[in-house]
PDB file of N, CA and C in Angstrom:
ATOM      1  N   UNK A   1     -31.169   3.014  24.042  1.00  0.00           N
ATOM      2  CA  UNK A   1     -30.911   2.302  22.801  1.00  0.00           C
ATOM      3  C   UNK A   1     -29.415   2.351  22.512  1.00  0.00           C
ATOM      4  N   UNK A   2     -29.114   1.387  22.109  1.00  0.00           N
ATOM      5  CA  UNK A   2     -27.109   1.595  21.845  1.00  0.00           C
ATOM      6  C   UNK A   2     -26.951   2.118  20.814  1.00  0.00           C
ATOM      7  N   UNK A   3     -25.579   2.428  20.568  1.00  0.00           N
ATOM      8  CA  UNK A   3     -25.593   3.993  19.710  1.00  0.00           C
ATOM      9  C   UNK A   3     -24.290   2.650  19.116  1.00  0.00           C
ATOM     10  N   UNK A   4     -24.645   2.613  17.612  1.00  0.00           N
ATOM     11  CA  UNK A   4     -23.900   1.151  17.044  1.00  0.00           C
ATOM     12  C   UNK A   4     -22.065   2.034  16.953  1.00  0.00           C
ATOM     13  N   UNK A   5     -22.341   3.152  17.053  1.00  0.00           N
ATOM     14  CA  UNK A   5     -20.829   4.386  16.780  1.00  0.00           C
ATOM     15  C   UNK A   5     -20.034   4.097  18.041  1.00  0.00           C
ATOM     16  N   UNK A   6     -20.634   3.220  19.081  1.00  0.00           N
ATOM     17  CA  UNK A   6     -19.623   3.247  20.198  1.00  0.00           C
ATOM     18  C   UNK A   6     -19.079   1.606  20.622  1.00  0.00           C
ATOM     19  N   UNK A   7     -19.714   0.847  18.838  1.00  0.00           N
ATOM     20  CA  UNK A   7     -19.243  -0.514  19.187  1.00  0.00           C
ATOM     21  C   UNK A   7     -20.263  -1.496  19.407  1.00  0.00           C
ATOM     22  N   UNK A   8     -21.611  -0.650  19.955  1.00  0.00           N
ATOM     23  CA  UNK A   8     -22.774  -1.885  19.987  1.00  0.00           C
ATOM     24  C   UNK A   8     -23.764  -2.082  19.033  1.00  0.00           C
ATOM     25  N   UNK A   9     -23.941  -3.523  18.707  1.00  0.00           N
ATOM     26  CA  UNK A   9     -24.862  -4.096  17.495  1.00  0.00           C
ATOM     27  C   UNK A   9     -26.075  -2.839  18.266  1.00  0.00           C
ATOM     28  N   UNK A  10     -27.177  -2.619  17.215  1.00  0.00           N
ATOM     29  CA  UNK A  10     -28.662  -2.028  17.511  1.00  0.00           C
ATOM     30  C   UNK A  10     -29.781  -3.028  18.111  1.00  0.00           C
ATOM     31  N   UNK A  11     -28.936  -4.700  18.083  1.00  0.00           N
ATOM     32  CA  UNK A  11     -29.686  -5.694  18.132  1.00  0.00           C
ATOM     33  C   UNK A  11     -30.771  -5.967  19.596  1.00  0.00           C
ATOM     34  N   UNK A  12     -31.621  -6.151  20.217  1.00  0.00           N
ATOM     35  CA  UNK A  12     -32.516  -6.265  20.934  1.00  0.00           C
ATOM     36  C   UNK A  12     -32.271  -7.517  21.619  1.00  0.00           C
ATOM     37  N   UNK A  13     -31.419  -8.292  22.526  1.00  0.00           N
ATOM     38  CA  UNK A  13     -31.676  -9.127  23.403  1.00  0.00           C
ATOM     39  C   UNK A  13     -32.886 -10.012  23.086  1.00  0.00           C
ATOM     40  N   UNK A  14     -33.632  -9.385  23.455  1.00  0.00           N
ATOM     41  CA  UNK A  14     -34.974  -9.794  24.243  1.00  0.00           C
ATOM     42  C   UNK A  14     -35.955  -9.941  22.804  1.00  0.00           C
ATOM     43  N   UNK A  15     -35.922  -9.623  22.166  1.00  0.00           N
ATOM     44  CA  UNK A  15     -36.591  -9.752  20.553  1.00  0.00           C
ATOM     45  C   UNK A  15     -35.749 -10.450  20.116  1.00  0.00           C
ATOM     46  N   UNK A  16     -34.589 -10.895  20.039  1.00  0.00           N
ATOM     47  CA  UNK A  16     -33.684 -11.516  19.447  1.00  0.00           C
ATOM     48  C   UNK A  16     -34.152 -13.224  19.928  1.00  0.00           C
ATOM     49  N   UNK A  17     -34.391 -13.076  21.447  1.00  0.00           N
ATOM     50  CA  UNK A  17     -34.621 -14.527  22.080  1.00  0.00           C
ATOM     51  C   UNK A  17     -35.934 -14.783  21.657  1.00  0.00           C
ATOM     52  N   UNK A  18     -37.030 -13.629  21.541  1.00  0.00           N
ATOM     53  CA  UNK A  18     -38.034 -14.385  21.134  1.00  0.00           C
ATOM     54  C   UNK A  18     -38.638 -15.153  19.349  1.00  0.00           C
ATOM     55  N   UNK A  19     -37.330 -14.586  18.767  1.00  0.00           N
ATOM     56  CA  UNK A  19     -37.322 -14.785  17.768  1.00  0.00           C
ATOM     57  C   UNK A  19     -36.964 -16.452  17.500  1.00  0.00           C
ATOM     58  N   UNK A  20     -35.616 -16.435  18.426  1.00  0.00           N
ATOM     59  CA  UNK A  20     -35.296 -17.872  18.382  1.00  0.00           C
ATOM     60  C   UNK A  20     -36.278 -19.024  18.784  1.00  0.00           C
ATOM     61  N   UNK A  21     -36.869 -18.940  20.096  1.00  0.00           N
ATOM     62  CA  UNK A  21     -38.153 -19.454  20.453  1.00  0.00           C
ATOM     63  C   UNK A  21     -39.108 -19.598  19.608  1.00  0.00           C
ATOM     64  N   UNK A  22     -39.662 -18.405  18.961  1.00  0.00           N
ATOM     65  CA  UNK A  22     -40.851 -18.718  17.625  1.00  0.00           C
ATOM     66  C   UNK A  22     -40.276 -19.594  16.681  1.00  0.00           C
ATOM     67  N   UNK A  23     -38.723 -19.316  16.300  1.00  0.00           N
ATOM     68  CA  UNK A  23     -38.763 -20.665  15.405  1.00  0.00           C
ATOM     69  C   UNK A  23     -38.791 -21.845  15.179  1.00  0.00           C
ATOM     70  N   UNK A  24     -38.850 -22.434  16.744  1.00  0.00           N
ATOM     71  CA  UNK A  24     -39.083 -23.985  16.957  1.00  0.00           C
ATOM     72  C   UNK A  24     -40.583 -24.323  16.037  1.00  0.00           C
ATOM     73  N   UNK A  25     -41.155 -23.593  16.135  1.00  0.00           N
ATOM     74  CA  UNK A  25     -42.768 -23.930  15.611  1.00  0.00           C
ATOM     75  C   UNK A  25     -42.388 -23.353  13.862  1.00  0.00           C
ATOM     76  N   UNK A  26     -41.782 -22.978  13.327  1.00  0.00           N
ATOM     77  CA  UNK A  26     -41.262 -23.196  11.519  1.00  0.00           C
ATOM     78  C   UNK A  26     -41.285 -24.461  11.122  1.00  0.00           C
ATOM     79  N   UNK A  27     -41.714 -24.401  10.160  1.00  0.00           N
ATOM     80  CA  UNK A  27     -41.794 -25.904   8.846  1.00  0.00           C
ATOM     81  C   UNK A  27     -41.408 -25.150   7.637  1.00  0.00           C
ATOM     82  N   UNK A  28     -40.469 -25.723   7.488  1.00  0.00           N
ATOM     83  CA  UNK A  28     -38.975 -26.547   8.262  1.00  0.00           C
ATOM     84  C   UNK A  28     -38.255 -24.983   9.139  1.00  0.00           C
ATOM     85  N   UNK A  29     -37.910 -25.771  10.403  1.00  0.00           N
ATOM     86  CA  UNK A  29     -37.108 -25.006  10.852  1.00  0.00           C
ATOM     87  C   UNK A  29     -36.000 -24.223  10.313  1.00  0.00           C
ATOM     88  N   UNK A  30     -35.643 -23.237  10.166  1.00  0.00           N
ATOM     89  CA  UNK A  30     -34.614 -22.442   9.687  1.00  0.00           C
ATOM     90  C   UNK A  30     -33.543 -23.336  10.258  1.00  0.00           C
ATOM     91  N   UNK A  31     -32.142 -23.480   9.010  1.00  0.00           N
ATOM     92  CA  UNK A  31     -30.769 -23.801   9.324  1.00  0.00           C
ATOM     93  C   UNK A  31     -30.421 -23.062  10.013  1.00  0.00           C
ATOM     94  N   UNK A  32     -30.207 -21.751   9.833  1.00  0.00           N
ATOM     95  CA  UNK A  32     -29.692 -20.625  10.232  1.00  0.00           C
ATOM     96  C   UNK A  32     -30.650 -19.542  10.572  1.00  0.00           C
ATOM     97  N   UNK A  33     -30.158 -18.501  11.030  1.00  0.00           N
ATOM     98  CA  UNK A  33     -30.827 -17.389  11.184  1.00  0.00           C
ATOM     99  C   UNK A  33     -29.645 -16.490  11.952  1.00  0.00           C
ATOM    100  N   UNK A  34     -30.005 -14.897  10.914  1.00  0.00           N
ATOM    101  CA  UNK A  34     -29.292 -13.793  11.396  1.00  0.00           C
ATOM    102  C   UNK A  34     -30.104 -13.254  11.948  1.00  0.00           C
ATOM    103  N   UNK A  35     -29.858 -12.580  12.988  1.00  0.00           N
ATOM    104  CA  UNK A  35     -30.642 -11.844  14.003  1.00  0.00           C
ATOM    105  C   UNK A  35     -29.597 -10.470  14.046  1.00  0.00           C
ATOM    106  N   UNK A  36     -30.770  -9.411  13.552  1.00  0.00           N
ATOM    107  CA  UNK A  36     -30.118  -8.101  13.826  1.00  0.00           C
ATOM    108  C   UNK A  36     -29.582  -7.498  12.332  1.00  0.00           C
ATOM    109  N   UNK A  37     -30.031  -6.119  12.034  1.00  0.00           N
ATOM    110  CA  UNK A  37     -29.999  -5.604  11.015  1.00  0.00           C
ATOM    111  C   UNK A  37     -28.220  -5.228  10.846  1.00  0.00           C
ATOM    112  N   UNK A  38     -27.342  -5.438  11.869  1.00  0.00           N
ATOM    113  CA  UNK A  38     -26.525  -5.225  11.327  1.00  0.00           C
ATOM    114  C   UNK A  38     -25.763  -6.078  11.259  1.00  0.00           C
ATOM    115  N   UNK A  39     -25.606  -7.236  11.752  1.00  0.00           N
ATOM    116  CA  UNK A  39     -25.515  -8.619  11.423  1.00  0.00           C
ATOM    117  C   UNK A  39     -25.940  -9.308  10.082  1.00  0.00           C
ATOM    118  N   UNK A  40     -27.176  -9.013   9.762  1.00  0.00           N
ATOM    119  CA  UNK A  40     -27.612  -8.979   8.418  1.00  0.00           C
ATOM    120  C   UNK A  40     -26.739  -8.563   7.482  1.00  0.00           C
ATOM    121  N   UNK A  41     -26.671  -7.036   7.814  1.00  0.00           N
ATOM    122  CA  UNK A  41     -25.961  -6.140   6.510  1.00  0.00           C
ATOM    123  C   UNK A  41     -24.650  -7.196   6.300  1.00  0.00           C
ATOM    124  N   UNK A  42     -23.699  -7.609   7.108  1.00  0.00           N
ATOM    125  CA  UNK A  42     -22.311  -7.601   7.400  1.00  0.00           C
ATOM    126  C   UNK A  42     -22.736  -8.880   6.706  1.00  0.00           C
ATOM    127  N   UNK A  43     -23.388 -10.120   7.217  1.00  0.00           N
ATOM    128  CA  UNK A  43     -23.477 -11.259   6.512  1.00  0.00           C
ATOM    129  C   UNK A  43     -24.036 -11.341   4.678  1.00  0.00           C
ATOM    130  N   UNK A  44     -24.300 -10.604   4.762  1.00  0.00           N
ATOM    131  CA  UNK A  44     -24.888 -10.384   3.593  1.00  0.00           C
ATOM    132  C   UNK A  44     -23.214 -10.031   2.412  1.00  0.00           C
ATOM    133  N   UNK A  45     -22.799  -9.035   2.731  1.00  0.00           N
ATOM    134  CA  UNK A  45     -21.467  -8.574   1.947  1.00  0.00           C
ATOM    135  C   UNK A  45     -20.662  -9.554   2.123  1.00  0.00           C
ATOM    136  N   UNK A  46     -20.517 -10.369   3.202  1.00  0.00           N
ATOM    137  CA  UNK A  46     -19.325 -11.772   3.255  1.00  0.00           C
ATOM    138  C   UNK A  46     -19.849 -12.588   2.070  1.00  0.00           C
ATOM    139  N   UNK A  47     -20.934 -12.789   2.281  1.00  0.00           N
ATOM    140  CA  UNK A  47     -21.682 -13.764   0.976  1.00  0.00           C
ATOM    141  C   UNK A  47     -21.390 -13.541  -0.491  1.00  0.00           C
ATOM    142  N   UNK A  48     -22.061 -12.118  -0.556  1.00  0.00           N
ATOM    143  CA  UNK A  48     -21.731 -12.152  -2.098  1.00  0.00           C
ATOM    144  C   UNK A  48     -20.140 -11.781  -2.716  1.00  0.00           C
ATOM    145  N   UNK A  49     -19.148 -11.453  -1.419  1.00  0.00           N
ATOM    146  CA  UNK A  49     -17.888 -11.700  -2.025  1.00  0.00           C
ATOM    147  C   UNK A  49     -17.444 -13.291  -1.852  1.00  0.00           C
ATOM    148  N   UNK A  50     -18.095 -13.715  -1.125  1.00  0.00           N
ATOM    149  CA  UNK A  50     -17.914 -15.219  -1.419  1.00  0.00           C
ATOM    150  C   UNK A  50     -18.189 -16.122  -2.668  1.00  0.00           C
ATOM    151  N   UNK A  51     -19.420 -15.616  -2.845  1.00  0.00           N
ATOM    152  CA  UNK A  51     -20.271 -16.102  -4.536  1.00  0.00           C
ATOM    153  C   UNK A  51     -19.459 -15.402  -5.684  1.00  0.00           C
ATOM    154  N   UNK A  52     -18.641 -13.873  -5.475  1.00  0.00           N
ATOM    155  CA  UNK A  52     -18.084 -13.830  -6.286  1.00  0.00           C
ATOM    156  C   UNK A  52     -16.839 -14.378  -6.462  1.00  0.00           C
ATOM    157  N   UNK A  53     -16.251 -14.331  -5.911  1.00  0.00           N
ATOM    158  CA  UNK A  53     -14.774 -15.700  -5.711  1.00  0.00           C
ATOM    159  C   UNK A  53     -14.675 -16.385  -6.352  1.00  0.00           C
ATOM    160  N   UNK A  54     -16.235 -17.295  -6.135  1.00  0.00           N
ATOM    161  CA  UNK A  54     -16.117 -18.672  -6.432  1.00  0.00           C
ATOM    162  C   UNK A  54     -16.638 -18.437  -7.891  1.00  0.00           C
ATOM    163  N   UNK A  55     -17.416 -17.608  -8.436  1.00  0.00           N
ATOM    164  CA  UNK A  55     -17.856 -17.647  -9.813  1.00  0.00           C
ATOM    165  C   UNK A  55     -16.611 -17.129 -10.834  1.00  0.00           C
ATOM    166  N   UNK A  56     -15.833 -17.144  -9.989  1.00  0.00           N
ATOM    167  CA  UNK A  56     -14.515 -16.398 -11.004  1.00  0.00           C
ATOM    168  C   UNK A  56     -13.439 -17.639 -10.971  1.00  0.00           C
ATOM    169  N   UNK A  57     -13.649 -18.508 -10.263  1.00  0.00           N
ATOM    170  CA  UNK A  57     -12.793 -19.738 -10.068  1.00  0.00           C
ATOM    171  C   UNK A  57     -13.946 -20.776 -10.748  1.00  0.00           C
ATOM    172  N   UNK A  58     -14.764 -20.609 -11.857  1.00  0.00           N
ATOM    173  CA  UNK A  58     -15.445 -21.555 -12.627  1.00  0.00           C
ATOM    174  C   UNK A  58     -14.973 -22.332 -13.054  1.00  0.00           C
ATOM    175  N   UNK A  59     -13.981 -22.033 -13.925  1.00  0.00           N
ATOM    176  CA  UNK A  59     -13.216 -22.461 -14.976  1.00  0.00           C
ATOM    177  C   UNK A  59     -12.150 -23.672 -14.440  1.00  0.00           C
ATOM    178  N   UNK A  60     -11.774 -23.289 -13.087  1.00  0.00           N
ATOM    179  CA  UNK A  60     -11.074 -24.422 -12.252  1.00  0.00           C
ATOM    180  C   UNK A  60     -11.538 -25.565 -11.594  1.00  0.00           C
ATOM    181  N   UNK A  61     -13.142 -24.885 -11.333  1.00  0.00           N
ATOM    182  CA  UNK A  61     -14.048 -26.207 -10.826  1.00  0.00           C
ATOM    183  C   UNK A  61     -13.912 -26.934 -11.726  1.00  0.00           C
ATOM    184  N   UNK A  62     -14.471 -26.636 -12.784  1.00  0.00           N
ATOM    185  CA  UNK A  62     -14.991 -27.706 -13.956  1.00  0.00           C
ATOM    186  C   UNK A  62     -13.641 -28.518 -14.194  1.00  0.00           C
ATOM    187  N   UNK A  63     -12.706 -28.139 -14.112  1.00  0.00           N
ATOM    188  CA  UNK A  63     -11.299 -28.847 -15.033  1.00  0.00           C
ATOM    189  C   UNK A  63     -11.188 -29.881 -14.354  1.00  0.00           C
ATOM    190  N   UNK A  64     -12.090 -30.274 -12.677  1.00  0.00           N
ATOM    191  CA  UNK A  64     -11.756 -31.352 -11.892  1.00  0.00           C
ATOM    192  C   UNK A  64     -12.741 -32.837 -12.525  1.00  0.00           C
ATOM    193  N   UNK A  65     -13.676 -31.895 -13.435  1.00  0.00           N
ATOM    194  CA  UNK A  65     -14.540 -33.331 -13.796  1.00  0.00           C
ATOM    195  C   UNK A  65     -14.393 -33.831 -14.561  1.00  0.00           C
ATOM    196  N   UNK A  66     -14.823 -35.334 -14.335  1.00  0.00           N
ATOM    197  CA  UNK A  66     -14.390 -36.018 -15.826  1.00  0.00           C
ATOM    198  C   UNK A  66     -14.662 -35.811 -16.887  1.00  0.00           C
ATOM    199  N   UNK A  67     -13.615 -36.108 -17.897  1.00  0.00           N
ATOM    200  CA  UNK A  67     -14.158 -35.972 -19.362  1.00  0.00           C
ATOM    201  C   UNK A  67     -15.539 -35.971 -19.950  1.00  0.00           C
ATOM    202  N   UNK A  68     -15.913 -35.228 -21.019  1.00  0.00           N
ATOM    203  CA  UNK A  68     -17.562 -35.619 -21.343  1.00  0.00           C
ATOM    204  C   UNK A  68     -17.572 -37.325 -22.248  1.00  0.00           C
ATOM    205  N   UNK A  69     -18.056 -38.241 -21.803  1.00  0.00           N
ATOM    206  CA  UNK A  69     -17.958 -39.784 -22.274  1.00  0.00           C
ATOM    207  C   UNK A  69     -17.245 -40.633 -20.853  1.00  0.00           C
ATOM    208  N   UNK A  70     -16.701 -40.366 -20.360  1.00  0.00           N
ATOM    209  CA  UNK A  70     -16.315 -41.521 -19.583  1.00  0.00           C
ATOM    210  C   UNK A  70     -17.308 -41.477 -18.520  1.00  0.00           C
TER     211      UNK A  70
END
């Protein structure tokens, strides 16, 4: 098993491919998919500093739309 302390994901090859394979048969197929718990973790923290970014730059979205009436 890889020891993730020397650089390698914990991720499984071979469970990983059959994962991709099972999802041809999903309704609706997944856009995406993370494979691997530590891939997960890592995508997961990019995200919500992403969502927070952008929820702190609210105030700048909105200033791009038009007036309320026109």
């Amino acid at each position: 098993m890889p020891d993730p302390s020397d650089g390698l994901a914990p991720g499984d090859p071979q469970r990983m491919a059959a994962r991709i394979i099972e999802s041809v048969d999903v309704e609706p197929a997944p856009l995406r998919m993370v494979l691997g718990s530590q891939a997960l973790d890592s995508t997961l923290k990019v995200l919500r500093k992403r969502v927070t970014d952008f929820e702190s730059r609210r105030a700048l979205a909105r200033s791009t739309d038009f007036p309320p009436g026109q």
